[in-house]
N, C-alpha and C. Protein backbone atom coordinates (compact mmCIF):
# COMPACT_ATOMS: atom_id res chain seq x y z
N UNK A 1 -45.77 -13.45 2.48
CA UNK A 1 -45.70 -13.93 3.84
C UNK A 1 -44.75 -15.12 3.92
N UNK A 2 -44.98 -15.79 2.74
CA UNK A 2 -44.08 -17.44 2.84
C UNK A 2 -42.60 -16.82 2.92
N UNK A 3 -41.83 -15.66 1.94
CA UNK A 3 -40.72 -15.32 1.74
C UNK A 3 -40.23 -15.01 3.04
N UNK A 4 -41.07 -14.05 3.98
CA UNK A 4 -40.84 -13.92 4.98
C UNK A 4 -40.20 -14.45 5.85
N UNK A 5 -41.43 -15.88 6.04
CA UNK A 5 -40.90 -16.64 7.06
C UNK A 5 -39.35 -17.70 6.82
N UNK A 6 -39.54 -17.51 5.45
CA UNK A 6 -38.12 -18.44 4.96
C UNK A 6 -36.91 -17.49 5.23
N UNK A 7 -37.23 -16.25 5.08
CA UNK A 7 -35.93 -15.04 5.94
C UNK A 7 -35.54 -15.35 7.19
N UNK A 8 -36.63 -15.18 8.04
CA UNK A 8 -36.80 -15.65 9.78
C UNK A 8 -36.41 -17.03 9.86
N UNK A 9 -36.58 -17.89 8.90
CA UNK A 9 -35.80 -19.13 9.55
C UNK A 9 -34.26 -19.07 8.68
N UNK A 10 -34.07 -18.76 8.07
CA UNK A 10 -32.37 -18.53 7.65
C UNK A 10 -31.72 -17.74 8.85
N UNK A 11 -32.16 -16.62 9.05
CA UNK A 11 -31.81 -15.42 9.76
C UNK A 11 -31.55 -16.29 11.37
N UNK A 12 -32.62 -17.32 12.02
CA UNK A 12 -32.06 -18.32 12.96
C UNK A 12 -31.72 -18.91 12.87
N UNK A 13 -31.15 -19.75 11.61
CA UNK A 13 -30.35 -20.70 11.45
C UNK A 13 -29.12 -20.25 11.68
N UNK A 14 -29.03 -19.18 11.07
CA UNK A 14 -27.44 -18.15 10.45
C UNK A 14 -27.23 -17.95 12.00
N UNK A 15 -28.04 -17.64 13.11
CA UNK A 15 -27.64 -16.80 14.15
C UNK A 15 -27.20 -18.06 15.23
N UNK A 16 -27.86 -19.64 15.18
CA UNK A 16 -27.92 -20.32 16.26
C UNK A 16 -26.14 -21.09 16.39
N UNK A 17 -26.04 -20.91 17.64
CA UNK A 17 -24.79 -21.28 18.18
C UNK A 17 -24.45 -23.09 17.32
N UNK A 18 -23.49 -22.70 16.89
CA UNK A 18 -22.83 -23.31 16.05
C UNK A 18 -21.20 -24.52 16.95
N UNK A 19 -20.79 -23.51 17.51
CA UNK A 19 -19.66 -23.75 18.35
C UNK A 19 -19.57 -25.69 18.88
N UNK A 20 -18.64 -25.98 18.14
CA UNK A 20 -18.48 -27.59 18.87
C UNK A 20 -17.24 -27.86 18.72
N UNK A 21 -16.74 -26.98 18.77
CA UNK A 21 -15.29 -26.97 20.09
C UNK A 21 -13.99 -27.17 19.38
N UNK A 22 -14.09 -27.32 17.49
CA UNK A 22 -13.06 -27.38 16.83
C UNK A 22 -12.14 -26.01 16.98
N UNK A 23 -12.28 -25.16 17.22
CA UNK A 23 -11.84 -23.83 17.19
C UNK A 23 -11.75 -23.19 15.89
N UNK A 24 -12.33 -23.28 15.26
CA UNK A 24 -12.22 -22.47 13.86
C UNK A 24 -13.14 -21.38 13.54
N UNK A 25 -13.59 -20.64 14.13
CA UNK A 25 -14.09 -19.66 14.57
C UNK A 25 -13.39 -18.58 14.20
N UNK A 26 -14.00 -17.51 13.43
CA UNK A 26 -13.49 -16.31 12.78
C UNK A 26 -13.25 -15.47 14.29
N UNK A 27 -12.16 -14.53 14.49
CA UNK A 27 -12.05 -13.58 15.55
C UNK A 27 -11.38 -12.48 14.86
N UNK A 28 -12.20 -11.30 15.11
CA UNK A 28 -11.29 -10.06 14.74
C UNK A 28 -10.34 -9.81 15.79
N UNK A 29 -9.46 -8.77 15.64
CA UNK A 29 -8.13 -8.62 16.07
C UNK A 29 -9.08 -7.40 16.91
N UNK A 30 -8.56 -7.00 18.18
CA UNK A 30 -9.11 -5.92 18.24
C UNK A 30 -7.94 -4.72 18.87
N UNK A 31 -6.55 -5.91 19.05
CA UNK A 31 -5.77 -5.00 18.79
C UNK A 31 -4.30 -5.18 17.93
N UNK A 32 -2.82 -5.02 18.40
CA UNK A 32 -2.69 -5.97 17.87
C UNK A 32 -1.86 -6.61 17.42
N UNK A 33 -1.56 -7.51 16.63
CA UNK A 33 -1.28 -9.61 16.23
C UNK A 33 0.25 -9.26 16.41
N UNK A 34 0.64 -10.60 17.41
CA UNK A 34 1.83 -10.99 17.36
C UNK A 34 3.04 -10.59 16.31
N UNK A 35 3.65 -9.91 16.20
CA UNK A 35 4.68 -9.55 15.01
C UNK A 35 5.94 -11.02 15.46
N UNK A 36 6.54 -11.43 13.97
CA UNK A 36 7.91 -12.34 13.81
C UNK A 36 9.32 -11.23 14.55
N UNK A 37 10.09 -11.60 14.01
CA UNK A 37 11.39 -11.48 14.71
C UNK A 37 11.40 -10.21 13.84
N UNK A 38 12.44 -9.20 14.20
CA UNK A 38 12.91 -8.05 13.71
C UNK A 38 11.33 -7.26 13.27
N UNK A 39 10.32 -7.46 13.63
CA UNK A 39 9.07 -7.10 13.09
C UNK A 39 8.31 -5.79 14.32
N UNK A 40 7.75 -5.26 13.43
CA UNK A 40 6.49 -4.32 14.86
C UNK A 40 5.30 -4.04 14.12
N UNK A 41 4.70 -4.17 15.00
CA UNK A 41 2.80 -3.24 14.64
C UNK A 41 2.87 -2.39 14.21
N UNK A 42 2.36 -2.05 13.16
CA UNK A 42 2.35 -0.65 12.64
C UNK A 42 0.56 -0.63 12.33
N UNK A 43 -0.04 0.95 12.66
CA UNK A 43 -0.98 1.16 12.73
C UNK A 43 -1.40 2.24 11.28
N UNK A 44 -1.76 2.07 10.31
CA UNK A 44 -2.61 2.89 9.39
C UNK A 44 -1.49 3.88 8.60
N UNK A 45 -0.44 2.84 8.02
CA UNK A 45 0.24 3.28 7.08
C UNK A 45 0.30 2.90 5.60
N UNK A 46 1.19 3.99 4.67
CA UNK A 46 1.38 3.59 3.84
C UNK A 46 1.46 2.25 3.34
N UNK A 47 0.68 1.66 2.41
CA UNK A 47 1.57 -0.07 2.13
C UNK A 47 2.49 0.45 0.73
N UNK A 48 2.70 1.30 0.21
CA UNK A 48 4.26 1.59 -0.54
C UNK A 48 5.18 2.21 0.46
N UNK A 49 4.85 2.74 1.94
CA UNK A 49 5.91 3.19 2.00
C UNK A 49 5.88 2.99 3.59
N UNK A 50 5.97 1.39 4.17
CA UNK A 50 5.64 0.91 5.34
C UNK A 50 7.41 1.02 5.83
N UNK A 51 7.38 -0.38 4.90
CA UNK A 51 9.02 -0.73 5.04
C UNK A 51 10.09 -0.64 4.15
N UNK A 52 11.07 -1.00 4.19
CA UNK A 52 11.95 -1.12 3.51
C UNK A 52 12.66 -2.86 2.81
N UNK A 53 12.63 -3.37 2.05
CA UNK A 53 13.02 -4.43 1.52
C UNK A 53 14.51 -4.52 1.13
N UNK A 54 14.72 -5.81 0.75
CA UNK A 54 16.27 -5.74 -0.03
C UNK A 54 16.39 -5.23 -1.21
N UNK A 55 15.18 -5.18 -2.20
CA UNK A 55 15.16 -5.04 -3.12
C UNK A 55 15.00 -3.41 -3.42
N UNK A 56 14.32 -2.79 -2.40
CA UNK A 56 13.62 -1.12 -1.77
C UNK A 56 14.25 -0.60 -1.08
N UNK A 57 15.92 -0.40 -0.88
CA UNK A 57 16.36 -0.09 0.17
C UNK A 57 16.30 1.34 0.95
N UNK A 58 15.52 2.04 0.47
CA UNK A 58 15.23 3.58 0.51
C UNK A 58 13.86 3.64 0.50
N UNK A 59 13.16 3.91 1.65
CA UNK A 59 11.99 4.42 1.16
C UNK A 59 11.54 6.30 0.57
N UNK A 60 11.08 6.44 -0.52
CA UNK A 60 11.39 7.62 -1.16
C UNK A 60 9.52 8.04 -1.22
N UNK A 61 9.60 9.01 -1.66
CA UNK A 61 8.14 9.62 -2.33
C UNK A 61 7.90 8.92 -3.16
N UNK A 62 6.75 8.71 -4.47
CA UNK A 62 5.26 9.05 -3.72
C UNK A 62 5.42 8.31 -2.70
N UNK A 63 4.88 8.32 -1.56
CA UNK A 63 3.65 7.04 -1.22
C UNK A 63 2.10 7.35 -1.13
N UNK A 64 1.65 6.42 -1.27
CA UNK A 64 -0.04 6.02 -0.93
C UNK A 64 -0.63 6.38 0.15
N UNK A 65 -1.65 7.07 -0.19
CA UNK A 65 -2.30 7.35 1.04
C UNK A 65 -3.37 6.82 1.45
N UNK A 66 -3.27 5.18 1.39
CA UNK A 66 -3.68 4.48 1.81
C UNK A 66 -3.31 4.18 3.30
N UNK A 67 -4.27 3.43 4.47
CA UNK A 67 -4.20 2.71 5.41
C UNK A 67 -4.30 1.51 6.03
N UNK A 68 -3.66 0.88 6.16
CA UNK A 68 -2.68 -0.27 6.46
C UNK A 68 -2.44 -0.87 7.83
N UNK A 69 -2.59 -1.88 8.20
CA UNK A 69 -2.44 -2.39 9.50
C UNK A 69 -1.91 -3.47 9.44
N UNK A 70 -0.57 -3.86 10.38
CA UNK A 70 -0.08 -5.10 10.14
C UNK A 70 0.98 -5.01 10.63
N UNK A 71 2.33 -6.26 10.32
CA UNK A 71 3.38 -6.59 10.76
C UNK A 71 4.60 -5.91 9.99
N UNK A 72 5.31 -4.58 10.29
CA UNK A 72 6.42 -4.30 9.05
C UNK A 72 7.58 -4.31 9.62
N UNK A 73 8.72 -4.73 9.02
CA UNK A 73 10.27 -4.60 9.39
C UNK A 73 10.52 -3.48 10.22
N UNK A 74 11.23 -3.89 11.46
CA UNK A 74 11.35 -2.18 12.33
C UNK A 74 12.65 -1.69 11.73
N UNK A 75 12.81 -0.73 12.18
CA UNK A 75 13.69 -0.05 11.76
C UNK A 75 15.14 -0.11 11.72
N UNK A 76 15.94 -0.26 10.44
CA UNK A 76 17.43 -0.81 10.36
C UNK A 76 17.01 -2.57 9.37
N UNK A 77 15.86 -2.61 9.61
CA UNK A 77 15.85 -3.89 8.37
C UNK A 77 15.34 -3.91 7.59
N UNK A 78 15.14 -5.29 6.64
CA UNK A 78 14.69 -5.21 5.52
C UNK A 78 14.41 -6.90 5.30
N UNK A 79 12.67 -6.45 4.19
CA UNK A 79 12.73 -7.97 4.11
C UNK A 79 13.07 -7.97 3.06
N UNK A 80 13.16 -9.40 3.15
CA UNK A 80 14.24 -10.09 1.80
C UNK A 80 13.14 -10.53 0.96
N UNK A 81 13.52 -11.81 0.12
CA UNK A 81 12.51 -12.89 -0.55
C UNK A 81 11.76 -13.67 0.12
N UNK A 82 12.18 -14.04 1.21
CA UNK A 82 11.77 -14.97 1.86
C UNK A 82 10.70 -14.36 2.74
N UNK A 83 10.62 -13.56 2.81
CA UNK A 83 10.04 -12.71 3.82
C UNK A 83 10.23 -12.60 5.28
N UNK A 84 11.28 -12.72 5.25
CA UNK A 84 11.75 -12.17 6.84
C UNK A 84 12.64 -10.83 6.86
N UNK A 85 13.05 -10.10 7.39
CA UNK A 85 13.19 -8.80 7.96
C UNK A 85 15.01 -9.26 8.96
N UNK A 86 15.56 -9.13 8.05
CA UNK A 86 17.01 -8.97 7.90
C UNK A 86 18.22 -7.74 8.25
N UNK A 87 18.81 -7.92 8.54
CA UNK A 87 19.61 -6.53 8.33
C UNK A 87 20.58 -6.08 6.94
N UNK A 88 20.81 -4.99 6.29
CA UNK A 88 21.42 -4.75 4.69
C UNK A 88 22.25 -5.82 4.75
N UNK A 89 23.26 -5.72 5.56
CA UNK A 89 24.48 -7.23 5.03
C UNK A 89 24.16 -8.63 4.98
N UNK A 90 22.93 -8.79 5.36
CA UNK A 90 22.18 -10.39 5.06
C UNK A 90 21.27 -10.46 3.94
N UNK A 91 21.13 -8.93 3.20
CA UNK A 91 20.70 -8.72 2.04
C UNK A 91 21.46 -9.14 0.76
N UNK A 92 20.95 -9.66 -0.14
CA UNK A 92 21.84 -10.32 -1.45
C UNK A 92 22.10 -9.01 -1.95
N UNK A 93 23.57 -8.63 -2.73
CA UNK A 93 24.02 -7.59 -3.47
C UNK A 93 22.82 -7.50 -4.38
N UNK A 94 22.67 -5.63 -4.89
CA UNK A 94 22.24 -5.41 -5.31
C UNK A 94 22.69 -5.59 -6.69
N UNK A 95 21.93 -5.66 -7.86
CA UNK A 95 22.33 -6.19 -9.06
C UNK A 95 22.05 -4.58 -9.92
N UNK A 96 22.65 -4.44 -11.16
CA UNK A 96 22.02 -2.98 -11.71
C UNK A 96 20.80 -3.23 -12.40
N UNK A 97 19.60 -2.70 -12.19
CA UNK A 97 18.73 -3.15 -12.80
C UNK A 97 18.30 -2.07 -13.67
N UNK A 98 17.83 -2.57 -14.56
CA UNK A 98 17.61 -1.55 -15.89
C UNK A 98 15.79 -0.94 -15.33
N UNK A 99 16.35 0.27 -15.88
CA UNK A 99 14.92 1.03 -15.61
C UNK A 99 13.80 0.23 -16.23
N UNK A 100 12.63 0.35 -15.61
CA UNK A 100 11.42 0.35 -16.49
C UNK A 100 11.48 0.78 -17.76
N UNK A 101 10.75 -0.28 -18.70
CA UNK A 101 10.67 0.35 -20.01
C UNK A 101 9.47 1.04 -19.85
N UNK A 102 9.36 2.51 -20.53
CA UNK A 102 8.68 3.75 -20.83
C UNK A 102 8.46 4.33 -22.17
N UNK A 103 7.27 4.99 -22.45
CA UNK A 103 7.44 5.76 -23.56
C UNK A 103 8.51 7.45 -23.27
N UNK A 104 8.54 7.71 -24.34
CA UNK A 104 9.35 9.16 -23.89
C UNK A 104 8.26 10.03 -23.76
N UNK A 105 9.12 11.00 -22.84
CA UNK A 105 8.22 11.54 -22.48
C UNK A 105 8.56 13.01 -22.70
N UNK A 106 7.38 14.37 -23.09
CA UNK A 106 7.83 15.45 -23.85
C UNK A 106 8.68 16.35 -23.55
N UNK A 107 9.02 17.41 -24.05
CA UNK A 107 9.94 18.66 -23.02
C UNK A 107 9.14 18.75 -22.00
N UNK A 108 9.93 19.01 -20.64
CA UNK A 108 9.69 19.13 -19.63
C UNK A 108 8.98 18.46 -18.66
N UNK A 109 8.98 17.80 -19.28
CA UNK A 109 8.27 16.53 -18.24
C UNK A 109 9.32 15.02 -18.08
N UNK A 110 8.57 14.27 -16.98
CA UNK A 110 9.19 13.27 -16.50
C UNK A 110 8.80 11.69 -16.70
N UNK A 111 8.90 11.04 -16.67
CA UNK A 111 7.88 9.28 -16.23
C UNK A 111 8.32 9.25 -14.88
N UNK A 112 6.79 9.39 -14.10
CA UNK A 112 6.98 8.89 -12.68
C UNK A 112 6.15 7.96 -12.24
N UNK A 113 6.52 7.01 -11.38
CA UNK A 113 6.01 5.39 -11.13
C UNK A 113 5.38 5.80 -9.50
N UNK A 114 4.22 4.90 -9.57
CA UNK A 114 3.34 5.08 -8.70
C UNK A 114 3.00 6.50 -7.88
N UNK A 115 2.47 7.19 -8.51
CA UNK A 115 1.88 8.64 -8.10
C UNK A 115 0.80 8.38 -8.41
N UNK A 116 0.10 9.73 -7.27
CA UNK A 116 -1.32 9.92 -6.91
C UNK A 116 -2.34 10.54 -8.56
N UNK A 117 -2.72 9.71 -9.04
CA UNK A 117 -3.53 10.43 -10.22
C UNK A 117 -3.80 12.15 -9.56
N UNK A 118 -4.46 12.16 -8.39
CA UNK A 118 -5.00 13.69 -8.51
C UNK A 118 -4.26 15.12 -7.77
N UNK A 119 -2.94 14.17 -7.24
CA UNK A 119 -1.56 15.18 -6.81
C UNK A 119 -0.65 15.24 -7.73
N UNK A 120 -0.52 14.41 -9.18
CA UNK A 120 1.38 14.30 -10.03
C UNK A 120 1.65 15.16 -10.26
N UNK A 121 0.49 16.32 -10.19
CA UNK A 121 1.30 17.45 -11.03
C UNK A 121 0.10 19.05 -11.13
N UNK A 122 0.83 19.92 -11.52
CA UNK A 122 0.34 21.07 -11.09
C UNK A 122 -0.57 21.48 -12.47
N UNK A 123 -1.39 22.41 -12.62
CA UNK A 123 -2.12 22.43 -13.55
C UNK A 123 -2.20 24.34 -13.78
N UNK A 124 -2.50 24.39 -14.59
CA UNK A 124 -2.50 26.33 -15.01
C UNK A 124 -3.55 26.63 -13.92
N UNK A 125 -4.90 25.70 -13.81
CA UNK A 125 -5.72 26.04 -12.78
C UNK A 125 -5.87 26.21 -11.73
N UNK A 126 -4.56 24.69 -11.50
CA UNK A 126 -4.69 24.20 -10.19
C UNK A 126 -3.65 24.32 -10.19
N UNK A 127 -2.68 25.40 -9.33
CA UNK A 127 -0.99 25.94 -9.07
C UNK A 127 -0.52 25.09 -8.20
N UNK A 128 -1.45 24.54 -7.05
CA UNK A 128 -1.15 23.74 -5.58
C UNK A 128 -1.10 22.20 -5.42
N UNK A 129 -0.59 21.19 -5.05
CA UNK A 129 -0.95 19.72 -5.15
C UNK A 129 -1.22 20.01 -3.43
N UNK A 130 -2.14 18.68 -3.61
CA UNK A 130 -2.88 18.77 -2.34
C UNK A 130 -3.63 19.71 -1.46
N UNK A 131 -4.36 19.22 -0.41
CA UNK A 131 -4.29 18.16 0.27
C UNK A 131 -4.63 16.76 0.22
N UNK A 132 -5.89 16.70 -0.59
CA UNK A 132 -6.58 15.72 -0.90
C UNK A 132 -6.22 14.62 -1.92
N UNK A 133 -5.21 13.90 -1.53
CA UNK A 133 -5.03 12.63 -2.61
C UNK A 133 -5.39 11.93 -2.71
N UNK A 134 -5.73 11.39 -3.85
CA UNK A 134 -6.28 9.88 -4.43
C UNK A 134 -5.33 8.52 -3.69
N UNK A 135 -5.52 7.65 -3.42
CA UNK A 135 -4.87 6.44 -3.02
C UNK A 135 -4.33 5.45 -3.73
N UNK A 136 -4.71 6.00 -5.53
CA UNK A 136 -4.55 4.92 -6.61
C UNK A 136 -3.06 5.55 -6.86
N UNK A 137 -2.33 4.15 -7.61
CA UNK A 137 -0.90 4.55 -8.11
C UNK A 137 -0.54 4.26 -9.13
N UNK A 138 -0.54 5.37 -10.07
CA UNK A 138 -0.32 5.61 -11.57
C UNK A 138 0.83 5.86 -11.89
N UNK A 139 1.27 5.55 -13.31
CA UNK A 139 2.52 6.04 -13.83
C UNK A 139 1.92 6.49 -14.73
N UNK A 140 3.06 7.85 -15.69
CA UNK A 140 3.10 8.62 -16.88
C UNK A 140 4.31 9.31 -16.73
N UNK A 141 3.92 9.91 -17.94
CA UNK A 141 4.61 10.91 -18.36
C UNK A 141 4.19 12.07 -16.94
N UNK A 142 4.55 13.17 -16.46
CA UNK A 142 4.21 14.51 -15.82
C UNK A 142 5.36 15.37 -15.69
N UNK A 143 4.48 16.63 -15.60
CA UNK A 143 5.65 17.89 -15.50
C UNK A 143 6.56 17.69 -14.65
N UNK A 144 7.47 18.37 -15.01
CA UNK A 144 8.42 18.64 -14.40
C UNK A 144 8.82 19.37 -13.10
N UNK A 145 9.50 19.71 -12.09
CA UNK A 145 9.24 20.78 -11.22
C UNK A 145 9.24 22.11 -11.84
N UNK A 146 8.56 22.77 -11.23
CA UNK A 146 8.20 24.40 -11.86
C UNK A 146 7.62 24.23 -13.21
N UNK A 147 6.73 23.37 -13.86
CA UNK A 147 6.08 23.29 -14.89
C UNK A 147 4.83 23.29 -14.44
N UNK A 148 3.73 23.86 -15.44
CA UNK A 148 2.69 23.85 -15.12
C UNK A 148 1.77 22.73 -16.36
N UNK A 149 0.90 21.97 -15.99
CA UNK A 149 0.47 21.36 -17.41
C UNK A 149 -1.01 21.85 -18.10
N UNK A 150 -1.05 21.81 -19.22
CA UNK A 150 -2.12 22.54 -19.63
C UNK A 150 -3.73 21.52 -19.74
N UNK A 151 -3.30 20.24 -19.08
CA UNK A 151 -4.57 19.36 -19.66
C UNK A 151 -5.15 19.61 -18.18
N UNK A 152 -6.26 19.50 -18.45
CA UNK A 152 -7.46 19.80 -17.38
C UNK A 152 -7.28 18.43 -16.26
């Protein structure tokens, strides 16, 4: 009974109006938030494959099929370092950058960077990728196109 009542008085403590006028008060968005310059709302996208950066100038496959809400570069820019959302010629030259270091990987197969663990690749069982992808982003070794792989 004692535990009880020590619930019921937390539970009104937690609930009683608090408000004295500093404004710091949590508010959800309910729709939505102001975007910066060259910026727009984007509603329940990819976060690998929202925008485009200086460094990303292509957005390519995989992406994540994850969902995402927020402020991304509209279209024709790119953010930089700084994080603002630029156009390519206010982008610093691209430099050649050396691939990821990798193990090798066997006949017929590839190293691919951020793919869906349960779409990379086709299986003797499973001939089809998708619909249903995982949201996590893995690298390996995986087949090749028109390869099938034999691990379960």
């Amino acid at each position: 009974m004692r535990a009880l009542c020590v619930l019921s008085a937390a539970i009104i403590l937690c609930a009683a109006d608090t408000d004295d006028g500093s404004g710091d008060e949590f508010e959800f968005s309910t729709g939505p938030l102001p975007c910066g310059t060259n910026e727009e709302w984007k509603e329940c996208v990819s976060g690998t494959c929202a925008e485009t950066t200086c460094k990303k100038r292509v957005i390519s496959a995989p992406c994540t099929y994850d969902c995402r809400y927020g402020c991304y570069c509209s279209e024709g820019f790119y953010r930089n370092d700084e994080g603002n959302c630029v156009t390519l010629d206010q982008c610093p030259p691209q430099q050649d950058r050396e691939e990821e270091p990798h193990p090798p990987c066997g006949p017929n197969e590839e190293w691919k960077v951020c793919v869906s663990s349960s779409c990379a690749e086709t299986t003797c069982e499973k001939r089809t990728i998708g619909p249903a992808c995982t949201a996590d982003c893995q690298r390996g070794c995986y087949c090749s196109s028109g390869f099938f792989s034999q691990r379960p």
